[in-house]
N, C-alpha and C. Protein backbone atom coordinates (compact mmCIF):
# COMPACT_ATOMS: atom_id res chain seq x y z
N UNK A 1 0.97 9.57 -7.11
CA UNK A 1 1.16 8.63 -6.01
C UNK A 1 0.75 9.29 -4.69
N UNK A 2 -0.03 8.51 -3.79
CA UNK A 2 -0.26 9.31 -2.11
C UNK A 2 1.04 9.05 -1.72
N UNK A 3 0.88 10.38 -0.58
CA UNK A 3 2.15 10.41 0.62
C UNK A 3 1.52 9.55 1.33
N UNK A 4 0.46 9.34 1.45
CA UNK A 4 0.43 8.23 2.71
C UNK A 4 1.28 7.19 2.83
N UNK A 5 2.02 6.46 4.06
CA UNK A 5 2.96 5.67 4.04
C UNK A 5 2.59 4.57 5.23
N UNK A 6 2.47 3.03 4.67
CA UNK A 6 1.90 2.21 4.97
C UNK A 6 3.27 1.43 6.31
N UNK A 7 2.89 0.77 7.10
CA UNK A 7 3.39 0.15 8.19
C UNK A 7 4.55 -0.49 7.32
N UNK A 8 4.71 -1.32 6.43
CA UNK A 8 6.01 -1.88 6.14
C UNK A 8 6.72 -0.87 5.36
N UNK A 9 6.59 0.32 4.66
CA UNK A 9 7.54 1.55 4.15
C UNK A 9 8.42 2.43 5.33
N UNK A 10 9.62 1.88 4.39
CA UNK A 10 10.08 2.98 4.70
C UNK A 10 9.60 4.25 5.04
N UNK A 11 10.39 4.91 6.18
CA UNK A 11 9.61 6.38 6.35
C UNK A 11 10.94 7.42 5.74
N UNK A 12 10.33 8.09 4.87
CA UNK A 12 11.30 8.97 4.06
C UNK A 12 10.73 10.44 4.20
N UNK A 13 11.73 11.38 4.80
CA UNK A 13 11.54 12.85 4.62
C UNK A 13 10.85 13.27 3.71
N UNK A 14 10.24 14.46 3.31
CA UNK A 14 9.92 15.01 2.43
C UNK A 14 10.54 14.92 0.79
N UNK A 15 11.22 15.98 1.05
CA UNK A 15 12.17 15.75 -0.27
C UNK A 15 12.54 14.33 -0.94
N UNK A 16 12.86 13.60 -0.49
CA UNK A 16 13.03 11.98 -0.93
C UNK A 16 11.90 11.40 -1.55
N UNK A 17 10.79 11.71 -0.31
CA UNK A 17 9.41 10.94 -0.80
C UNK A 17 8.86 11.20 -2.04
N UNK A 18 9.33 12.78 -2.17
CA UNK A 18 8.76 13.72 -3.40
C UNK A 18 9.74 12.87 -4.94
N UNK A 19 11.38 12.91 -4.75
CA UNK A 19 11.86 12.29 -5.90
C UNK A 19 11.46 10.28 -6.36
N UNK A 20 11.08 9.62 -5.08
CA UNK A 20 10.85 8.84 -4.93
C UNK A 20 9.10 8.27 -5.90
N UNK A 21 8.65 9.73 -5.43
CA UNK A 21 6.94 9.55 -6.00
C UNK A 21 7.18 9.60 -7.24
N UNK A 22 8.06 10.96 -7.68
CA UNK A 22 8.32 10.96 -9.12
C UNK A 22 8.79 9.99 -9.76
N UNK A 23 9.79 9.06 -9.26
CA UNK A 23 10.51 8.38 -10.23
C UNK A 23 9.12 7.26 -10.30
N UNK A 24 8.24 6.99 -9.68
CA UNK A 24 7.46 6.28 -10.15
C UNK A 24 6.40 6.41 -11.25
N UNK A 25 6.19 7.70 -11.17
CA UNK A 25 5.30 8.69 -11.89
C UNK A 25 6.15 8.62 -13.64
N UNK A 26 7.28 8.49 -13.57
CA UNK A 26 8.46 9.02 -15.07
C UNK A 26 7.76 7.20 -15.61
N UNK A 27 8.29 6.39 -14.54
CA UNK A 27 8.51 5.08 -15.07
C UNK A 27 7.33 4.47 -15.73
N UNK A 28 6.33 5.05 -14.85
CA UNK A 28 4.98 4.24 -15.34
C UNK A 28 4.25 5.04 -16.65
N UNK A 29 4.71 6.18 -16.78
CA UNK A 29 4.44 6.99 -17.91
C UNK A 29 5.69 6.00 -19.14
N UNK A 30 6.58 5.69 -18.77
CA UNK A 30 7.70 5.69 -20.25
C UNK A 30 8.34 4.62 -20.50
N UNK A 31 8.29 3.68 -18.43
CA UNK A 31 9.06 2.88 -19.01
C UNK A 31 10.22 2.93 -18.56
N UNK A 32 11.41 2.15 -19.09
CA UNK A 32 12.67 2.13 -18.96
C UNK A 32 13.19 3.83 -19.04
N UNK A 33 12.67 4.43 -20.67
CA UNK A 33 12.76 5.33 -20.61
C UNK A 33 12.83 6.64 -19.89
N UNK A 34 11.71 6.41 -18.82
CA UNK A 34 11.54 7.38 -17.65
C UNK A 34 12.96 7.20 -16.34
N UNK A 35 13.41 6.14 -16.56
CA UNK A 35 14.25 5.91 -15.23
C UNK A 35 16.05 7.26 -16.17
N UNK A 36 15.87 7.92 -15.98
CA UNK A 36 16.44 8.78 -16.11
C UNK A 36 16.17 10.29 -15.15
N UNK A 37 17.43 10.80 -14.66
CA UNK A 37 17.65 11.60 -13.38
C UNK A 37 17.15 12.94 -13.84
N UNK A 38 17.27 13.40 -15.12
CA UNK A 38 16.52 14.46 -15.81
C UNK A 38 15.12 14.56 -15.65
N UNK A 39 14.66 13.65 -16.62
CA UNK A 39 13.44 13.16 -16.50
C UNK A 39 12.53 13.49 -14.67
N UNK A 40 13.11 12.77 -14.04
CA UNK A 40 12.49 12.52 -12.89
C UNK A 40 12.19 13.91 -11.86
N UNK A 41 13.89 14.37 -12.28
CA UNK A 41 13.79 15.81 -11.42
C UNK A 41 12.81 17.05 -12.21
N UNK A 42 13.04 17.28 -13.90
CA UNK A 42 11.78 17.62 -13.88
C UNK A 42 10.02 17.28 -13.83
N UNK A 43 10.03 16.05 -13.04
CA UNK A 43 8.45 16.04 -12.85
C UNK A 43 8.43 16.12 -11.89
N UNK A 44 9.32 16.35 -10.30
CA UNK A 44 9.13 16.62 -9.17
C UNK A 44 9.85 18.15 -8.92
N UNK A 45 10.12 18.46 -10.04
CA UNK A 45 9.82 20.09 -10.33
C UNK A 45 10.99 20.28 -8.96
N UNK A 46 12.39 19.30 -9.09
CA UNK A 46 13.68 20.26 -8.68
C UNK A 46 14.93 19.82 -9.08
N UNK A 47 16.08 20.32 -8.60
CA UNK A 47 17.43 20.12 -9.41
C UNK A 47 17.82 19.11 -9.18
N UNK A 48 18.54 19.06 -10.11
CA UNK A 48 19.12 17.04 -10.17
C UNK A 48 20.20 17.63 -9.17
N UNK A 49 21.04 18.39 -8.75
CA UNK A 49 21.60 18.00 -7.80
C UNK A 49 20.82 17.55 -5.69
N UNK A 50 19.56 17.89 -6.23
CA UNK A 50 18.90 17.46 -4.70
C UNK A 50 18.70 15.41 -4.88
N UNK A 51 19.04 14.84 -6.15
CA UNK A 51 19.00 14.02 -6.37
C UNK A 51 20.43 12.97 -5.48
N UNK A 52 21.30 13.71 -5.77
CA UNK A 52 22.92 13.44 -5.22
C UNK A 52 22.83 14.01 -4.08
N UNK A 53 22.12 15.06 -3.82
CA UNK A 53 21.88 14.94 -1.86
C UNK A 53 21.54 13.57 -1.25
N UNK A 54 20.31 13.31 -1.62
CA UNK A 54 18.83 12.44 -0.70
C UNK A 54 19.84 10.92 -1.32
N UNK A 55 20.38 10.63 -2.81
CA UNK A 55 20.37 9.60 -2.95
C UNK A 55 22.31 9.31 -3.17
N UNK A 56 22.62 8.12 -3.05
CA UNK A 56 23.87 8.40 -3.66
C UNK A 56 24.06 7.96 -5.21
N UNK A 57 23.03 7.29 -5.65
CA UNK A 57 23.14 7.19 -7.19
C UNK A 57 21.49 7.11 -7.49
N UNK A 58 22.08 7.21 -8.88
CA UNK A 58 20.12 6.70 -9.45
C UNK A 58 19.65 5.35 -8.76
N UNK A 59 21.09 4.56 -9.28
CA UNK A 59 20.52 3.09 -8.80
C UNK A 59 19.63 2.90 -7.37
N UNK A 60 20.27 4.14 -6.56
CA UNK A 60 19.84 3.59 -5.17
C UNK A 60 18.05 4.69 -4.96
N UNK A 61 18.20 5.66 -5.51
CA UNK A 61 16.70 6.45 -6.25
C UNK A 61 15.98 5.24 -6.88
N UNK A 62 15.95 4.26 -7.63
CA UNK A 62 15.24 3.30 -8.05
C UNK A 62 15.01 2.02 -7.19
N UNK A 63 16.19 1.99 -6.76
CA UNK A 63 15.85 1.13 -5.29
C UNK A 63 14.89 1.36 -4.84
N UNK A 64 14.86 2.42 -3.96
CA UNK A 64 14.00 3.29 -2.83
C UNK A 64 12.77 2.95 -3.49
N UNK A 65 11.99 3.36 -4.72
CA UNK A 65 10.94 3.61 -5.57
C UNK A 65 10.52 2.32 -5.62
N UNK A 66 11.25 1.12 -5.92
CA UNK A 66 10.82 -0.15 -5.76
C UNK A 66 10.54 -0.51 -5.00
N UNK A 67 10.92 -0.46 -3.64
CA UNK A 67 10.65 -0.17 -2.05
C UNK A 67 9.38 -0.25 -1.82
N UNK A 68 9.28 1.39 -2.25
CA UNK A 68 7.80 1.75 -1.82
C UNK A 68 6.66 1.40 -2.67
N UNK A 69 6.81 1.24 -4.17
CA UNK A 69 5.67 1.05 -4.78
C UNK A 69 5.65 -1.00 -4.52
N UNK A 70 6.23 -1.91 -3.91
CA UNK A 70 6.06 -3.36 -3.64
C UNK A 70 5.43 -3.06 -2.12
N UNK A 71 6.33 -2.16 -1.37
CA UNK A 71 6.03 -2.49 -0.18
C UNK A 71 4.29 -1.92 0.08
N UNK A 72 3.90 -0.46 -0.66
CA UNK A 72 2.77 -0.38 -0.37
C UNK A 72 1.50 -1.53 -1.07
N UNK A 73 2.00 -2.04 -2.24
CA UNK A 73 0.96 -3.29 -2.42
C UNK A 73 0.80 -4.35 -1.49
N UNK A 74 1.95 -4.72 -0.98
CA UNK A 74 2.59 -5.72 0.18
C UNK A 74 1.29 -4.81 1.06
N UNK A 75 1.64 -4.27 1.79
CA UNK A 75 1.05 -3.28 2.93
C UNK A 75 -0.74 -3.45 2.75
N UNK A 76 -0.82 -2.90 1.87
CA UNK A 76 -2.25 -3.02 1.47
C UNK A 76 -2.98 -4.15 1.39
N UNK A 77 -2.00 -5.04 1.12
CA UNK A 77 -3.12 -6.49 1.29
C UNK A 77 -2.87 -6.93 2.66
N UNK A 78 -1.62 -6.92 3.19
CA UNK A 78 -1.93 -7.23 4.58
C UNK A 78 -2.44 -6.66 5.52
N UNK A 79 -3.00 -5.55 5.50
CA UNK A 79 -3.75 -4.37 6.09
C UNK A 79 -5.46 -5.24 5.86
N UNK A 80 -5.39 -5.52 4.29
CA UNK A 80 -6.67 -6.17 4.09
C UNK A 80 -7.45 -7.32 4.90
N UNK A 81 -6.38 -8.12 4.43
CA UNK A 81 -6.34 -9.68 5.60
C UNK A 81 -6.46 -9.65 6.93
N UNK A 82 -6.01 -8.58 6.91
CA UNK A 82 -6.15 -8.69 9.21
C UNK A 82 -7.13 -8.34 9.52
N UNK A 83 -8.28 -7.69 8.91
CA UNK A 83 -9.47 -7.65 8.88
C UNK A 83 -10.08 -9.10 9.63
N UNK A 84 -9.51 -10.45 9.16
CA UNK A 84 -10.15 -11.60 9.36
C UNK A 84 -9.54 -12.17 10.25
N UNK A 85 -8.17 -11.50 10.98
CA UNK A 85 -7.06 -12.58 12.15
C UNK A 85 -8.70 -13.19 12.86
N UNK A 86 -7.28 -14.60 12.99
CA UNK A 86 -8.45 -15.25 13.46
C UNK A 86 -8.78 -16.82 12.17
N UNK A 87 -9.22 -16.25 10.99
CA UNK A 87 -9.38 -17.24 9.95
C UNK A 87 -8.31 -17.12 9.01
N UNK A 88 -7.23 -17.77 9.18
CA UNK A 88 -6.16 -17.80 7.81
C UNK A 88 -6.79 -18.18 6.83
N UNK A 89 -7.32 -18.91 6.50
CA UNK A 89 -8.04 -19.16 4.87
C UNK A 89 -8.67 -18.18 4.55
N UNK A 90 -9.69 -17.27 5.40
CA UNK A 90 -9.93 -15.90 4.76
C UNK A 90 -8.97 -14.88 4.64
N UNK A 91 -8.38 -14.72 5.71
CA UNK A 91 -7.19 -13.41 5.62
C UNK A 91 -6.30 -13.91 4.20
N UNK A 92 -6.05 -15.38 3.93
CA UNK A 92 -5.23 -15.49 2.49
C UNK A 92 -6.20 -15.06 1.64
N UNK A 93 -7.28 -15.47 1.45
CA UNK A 93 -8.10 -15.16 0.44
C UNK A 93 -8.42 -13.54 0.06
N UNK A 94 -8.35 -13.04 1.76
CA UNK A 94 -8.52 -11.11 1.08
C UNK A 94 -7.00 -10.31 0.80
N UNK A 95 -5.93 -11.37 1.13
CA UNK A 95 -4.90 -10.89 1.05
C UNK A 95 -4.87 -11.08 -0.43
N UNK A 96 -5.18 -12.04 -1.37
CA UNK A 96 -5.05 -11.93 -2.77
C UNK A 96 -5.85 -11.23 -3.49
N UNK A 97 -7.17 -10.80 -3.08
CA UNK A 97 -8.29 -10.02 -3.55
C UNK A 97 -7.52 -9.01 -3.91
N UNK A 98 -6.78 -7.97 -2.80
CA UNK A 98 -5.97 -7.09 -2.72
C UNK A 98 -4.78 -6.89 -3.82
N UNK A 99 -4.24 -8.19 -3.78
CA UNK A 99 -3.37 -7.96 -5.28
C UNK A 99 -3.51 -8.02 -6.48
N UNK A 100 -5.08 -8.56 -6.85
CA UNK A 100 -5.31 -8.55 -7.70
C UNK A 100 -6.66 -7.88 -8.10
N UNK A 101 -6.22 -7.08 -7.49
CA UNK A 101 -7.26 -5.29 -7.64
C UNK A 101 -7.07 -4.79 -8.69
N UNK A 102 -7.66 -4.21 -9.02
CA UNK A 102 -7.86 -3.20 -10.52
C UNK A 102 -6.83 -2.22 -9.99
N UNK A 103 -7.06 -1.81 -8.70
CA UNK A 103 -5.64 -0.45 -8.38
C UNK A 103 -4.12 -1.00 -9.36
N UNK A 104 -4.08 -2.42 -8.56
CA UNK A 104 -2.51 -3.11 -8.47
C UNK A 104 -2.76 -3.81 -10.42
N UNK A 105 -3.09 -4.12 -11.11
CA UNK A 105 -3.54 -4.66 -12.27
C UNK A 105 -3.25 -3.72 -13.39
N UNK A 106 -2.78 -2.55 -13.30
CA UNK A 106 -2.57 -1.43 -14.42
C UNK A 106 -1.35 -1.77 -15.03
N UNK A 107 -1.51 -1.67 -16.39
CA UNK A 107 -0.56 -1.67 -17.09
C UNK A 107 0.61 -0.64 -16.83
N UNK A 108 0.50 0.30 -16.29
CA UNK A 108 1.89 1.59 -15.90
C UNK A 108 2.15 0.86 -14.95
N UNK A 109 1.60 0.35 -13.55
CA UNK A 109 2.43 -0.39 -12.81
C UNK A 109 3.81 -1.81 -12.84
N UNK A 110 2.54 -2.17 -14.50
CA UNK A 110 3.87 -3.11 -15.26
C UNK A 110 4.64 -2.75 -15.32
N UNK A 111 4.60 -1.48 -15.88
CA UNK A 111 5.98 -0.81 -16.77
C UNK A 111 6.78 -0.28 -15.43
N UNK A 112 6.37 -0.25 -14.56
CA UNK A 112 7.02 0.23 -13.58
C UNK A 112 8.22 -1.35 -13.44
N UNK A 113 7.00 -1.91 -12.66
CA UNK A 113 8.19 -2.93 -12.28
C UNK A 113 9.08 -3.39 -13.60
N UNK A 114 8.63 -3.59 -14.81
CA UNK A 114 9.44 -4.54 -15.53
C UNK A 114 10.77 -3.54 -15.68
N UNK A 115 10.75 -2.63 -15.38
CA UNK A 115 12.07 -1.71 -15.08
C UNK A 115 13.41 -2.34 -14.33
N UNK A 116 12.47 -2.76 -12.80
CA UNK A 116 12.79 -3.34 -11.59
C UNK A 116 13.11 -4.23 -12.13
N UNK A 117 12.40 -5.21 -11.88
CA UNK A 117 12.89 -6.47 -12.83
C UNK A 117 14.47 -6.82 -13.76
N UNK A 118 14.12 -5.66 -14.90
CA UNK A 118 15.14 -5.82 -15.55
C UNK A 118 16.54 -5.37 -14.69
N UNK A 119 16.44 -5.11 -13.87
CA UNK A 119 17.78 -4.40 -13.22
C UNK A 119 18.38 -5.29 -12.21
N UNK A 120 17.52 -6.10 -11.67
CA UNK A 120 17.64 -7.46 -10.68
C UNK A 120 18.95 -7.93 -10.67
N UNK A 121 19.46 -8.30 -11.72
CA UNK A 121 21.20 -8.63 -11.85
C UNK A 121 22.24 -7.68 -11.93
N UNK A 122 22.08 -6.32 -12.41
CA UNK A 122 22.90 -5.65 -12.75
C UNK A 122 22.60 -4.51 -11.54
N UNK A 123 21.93 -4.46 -11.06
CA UNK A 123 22.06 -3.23 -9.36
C UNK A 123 21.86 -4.12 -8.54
N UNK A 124 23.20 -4.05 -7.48
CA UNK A 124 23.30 -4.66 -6.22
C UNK A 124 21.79 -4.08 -5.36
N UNK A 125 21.77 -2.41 -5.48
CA UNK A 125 20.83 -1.75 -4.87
C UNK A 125 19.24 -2.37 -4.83
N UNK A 126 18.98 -2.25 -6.49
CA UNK A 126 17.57 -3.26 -6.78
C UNK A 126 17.77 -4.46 -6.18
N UNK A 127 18.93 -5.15 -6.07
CA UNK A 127 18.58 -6.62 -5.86
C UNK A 127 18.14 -6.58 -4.55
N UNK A 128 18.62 -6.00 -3.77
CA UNK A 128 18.79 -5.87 -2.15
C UNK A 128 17.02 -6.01 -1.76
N UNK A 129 16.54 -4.72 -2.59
CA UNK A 129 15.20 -3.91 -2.29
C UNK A 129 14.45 -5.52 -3.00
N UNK A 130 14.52 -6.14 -3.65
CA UNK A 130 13.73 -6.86 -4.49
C UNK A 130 14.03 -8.49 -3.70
N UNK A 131 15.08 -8.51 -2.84
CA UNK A 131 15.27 -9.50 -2.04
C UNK A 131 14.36 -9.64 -0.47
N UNK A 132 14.47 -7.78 -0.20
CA UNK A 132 13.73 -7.72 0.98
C UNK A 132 12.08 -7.39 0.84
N UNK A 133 11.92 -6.95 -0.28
CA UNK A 133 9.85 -7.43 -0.73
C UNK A 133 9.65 -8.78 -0.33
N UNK A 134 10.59 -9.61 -1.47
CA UNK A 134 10.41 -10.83 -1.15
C UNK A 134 10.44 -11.75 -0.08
N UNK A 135 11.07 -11.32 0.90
CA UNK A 135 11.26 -11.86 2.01
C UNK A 135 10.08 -11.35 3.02
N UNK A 136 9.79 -10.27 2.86
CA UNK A 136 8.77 -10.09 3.25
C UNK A 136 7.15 -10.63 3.17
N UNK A 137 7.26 -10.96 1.68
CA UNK A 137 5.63 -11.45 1.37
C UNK A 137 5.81 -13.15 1.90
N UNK A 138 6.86 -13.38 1.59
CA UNK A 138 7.27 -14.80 2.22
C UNK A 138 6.75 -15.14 3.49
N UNK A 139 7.41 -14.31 3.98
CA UNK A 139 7.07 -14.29 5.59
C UNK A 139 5.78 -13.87 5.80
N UNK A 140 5.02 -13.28 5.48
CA UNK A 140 3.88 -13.49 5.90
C UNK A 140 2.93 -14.32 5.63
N UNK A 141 2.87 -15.22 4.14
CA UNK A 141 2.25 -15.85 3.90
C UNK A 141 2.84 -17.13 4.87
N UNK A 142 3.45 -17.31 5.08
CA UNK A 142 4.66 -18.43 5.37
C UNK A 142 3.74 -18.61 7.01
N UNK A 143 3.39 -17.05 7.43
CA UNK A 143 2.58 -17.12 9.60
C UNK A 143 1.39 -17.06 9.29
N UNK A 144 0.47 -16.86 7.81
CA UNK A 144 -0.51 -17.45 7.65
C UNK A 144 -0.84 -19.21 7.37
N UNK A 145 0.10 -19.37 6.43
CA UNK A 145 -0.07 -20.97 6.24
C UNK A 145 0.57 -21.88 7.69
N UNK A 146 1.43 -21.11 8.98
CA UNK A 146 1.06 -21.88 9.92
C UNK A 146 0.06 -21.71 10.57
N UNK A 147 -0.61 -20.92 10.25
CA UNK A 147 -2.00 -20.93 11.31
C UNK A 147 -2.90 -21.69 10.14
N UNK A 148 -2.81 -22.29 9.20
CA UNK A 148 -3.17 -22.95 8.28
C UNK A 148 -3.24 -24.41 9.00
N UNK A 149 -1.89 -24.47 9.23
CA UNK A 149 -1.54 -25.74 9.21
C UNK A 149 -1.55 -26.54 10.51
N UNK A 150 -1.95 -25.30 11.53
CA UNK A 150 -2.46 -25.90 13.28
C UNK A 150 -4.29 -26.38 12.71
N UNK A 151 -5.09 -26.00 11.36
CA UNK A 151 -6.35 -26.24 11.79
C UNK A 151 -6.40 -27.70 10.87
N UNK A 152 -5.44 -27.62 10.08
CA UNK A 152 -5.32 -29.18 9.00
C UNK A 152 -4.28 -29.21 8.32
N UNK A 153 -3.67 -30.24 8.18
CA UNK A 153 -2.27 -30.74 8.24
C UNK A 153 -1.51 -30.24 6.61
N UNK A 154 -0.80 -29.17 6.85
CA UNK A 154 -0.49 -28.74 5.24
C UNK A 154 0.66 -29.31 4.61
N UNK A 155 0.33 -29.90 3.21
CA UNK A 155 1.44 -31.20 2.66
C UNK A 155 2.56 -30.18 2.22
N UNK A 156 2.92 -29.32 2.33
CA UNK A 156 4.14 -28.56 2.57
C UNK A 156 4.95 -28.13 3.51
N UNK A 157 6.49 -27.77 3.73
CA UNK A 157 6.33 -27.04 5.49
C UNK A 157 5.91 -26.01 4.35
N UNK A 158 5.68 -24.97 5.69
CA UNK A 158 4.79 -23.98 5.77
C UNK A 158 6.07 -22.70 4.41
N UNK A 159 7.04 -22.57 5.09
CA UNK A 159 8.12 -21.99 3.84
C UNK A 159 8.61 -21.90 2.34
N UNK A 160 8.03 -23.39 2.25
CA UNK A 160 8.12 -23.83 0.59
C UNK A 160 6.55 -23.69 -0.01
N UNK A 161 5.35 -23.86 0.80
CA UNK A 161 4.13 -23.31 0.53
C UNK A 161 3.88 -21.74 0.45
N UNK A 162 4.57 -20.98 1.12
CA UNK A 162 4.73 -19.46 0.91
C UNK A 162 5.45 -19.72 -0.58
N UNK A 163 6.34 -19.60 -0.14
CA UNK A 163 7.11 -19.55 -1.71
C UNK A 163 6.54 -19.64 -3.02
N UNK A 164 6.25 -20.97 -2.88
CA UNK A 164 4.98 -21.44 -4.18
C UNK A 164 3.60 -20.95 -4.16
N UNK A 165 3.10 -20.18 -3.02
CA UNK A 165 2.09 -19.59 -3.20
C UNK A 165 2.36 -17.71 -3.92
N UNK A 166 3.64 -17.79 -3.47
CA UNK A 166 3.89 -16.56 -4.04
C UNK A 166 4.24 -16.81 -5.53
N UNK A 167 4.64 -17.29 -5.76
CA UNK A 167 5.27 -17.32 -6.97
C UNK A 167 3.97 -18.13 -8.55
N UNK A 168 3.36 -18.39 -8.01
CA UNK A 168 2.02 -18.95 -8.57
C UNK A 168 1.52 -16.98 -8.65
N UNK A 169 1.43 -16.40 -7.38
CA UNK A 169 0.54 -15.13 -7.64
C UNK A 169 1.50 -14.19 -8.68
N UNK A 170 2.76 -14.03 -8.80
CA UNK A 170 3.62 -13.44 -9.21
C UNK A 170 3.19 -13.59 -10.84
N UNK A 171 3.01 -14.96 -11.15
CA UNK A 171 2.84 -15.57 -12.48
C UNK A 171 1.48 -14.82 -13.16
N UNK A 172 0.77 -15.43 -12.16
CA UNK A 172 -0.82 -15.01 -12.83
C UNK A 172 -0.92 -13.36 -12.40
N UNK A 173 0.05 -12.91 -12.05
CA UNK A 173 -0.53 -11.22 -12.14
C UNK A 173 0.21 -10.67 -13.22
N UNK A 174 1.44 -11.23 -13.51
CA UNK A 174 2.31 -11.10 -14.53
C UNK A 174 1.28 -11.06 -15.93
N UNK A 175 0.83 -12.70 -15.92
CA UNK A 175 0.03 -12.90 -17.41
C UNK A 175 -1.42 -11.69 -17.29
N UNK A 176 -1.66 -11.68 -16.52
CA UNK A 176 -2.82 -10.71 -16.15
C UNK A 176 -2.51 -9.64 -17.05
N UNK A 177 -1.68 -8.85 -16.29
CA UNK A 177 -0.90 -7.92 -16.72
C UNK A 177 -1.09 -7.41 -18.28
N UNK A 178 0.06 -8.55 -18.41
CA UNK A 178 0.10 -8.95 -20.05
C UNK A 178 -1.04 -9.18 -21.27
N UNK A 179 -1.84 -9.88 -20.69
CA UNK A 179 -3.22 -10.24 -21.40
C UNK A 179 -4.44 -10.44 -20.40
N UNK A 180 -4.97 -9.00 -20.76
CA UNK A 180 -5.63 -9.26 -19.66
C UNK A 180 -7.30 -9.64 -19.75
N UNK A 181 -7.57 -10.05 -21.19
CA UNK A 181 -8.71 -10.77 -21.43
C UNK A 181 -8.24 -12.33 -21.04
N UNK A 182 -7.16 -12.81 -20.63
CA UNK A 182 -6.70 -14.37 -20.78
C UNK A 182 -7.98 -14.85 -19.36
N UNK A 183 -7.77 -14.24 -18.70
CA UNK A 183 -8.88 -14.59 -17.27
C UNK A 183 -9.11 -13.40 -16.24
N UNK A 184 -10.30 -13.40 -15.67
CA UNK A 184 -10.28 -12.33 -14.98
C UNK A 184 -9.69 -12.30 -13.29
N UNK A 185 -10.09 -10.97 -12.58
CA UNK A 185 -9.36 -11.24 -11.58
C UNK A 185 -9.79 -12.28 -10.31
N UNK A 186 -10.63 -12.27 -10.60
CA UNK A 186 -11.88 -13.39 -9.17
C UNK A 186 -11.23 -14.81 -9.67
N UNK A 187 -10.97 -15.02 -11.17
CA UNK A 187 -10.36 -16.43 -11.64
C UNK A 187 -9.02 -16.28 -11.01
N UNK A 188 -8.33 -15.08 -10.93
CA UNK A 188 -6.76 -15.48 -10.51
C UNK A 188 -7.07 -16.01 -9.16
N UNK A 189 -7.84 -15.07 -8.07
CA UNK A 189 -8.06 -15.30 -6.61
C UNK A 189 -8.38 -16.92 -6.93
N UNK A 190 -9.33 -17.63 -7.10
CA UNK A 190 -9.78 -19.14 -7.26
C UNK A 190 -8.71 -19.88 -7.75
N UNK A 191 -7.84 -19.40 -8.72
CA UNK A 191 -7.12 -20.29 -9.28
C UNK A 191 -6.01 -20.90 -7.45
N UNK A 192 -5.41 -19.86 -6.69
CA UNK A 192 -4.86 -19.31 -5.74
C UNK A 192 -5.47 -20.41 -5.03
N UNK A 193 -6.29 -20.25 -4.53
CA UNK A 193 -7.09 -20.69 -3.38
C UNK A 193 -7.24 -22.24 -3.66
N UNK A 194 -7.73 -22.33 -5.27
CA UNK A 194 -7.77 -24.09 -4.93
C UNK A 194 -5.93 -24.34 -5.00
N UNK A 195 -5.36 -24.12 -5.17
CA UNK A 195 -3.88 -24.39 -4.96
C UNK A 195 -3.62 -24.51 -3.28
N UNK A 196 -4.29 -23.61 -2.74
CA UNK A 196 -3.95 -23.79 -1.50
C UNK A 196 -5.35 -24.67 -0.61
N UNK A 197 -6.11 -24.78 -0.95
CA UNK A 197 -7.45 -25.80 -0.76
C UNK A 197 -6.05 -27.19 -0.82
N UNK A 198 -5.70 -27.59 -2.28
CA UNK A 198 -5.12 -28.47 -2.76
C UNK A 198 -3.93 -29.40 -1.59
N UNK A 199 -3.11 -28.39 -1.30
CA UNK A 199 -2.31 -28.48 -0.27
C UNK A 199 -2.06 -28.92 1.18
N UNK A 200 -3.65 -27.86 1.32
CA UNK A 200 -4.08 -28.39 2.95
C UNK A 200 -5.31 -29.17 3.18
């Protein structure tokens, strides 16, 4: 994983960033399997008690990790899109290019999140971190589709069209994911776009 750390991450000390990189590094290698405090501290090569320093539980070490590996995809496409301020229909359009990159499209990144995922109900911590991604991608799609919706009249408010635009991308990166001869990635971007063509 880079240390580089994108405008919506958290900014985390050293040491943190380092158990933080790892636990992403265990997960996407194993899986559920990898989310273990052993595991993690030896691939960032230190003692599980610097673990109970930086964090107060695993749960909140997996938090953090979810954090950063959503928020830097988050980050990266909106970094992409602003390239175009100015045209919301393009900045949406490179903002999905971005997520559905060959970087973001790896199967270890699955395994990463479906970790996340699975923990959604049972860690207050994950939920928190997995509430505030979401609120985040929301919101931005949400100040693109109003600048959408000052150039032609969008049959959604602008909040329930984020939503459903997210959650349409969530789907098809999911099946992607999963099968990834089912369609390629330029089909997910189009599929996206006439949805939002559709709308406005």
């Amino acid at each position: 994983m880079s240390n580089q750390q994108t405008s919506l991450q958290p900014r985390y000390k050293k040491g943190k960033l380092k158990l933080i990189e790892a636990t992403l590094e265990s997960l996407m290698a194993e899986g559920s399997e990898g989310a273990s405090i052993r595991k993690i501290c030896d691939r960032a090569n230190v003692s599980i008690g610097l673990v109970n320093y930086h964090f107060t539980s695993i749960n909140e070490l997996l938090a953090a990790a979810y954090k950063h590996l959503s928020m830097g995809v988050l980050s990266a496409a909106v970094e992409k899109s602003e390239v175009h301020a100015g045209d919301p229909r393009r900045c949406l359009s490179a903002f999905m290019e971005e997520i559905f990159s060959h970087k973001v499209l790896q199967p270890s990144v699955l395994r990463a999140w479906l970790v996340f995922w699975g923990m959604v109900d049972s860690s207050a911590a994950i939920r928190m971190a997995h509430d505030e991604v979401n609120t985040a991608s929301w919101e931005f799609l949400e100040k693109i589709i109003i600048g959408m919706d000052q150039q032609s009249k969008v049959k959604l408010s602008p909040r329930l069209a984020a939503i459903g635009l997210s959650s349409m991308i969530d789907g098809l990166w999911l099946e992607k994911c999963l099968q990834p001869d089912t369609f390629t990635a330029i089909e997910a971007v189009r599929l996206c776009e006439f949805w939002v063509d559709a709308i406005a």
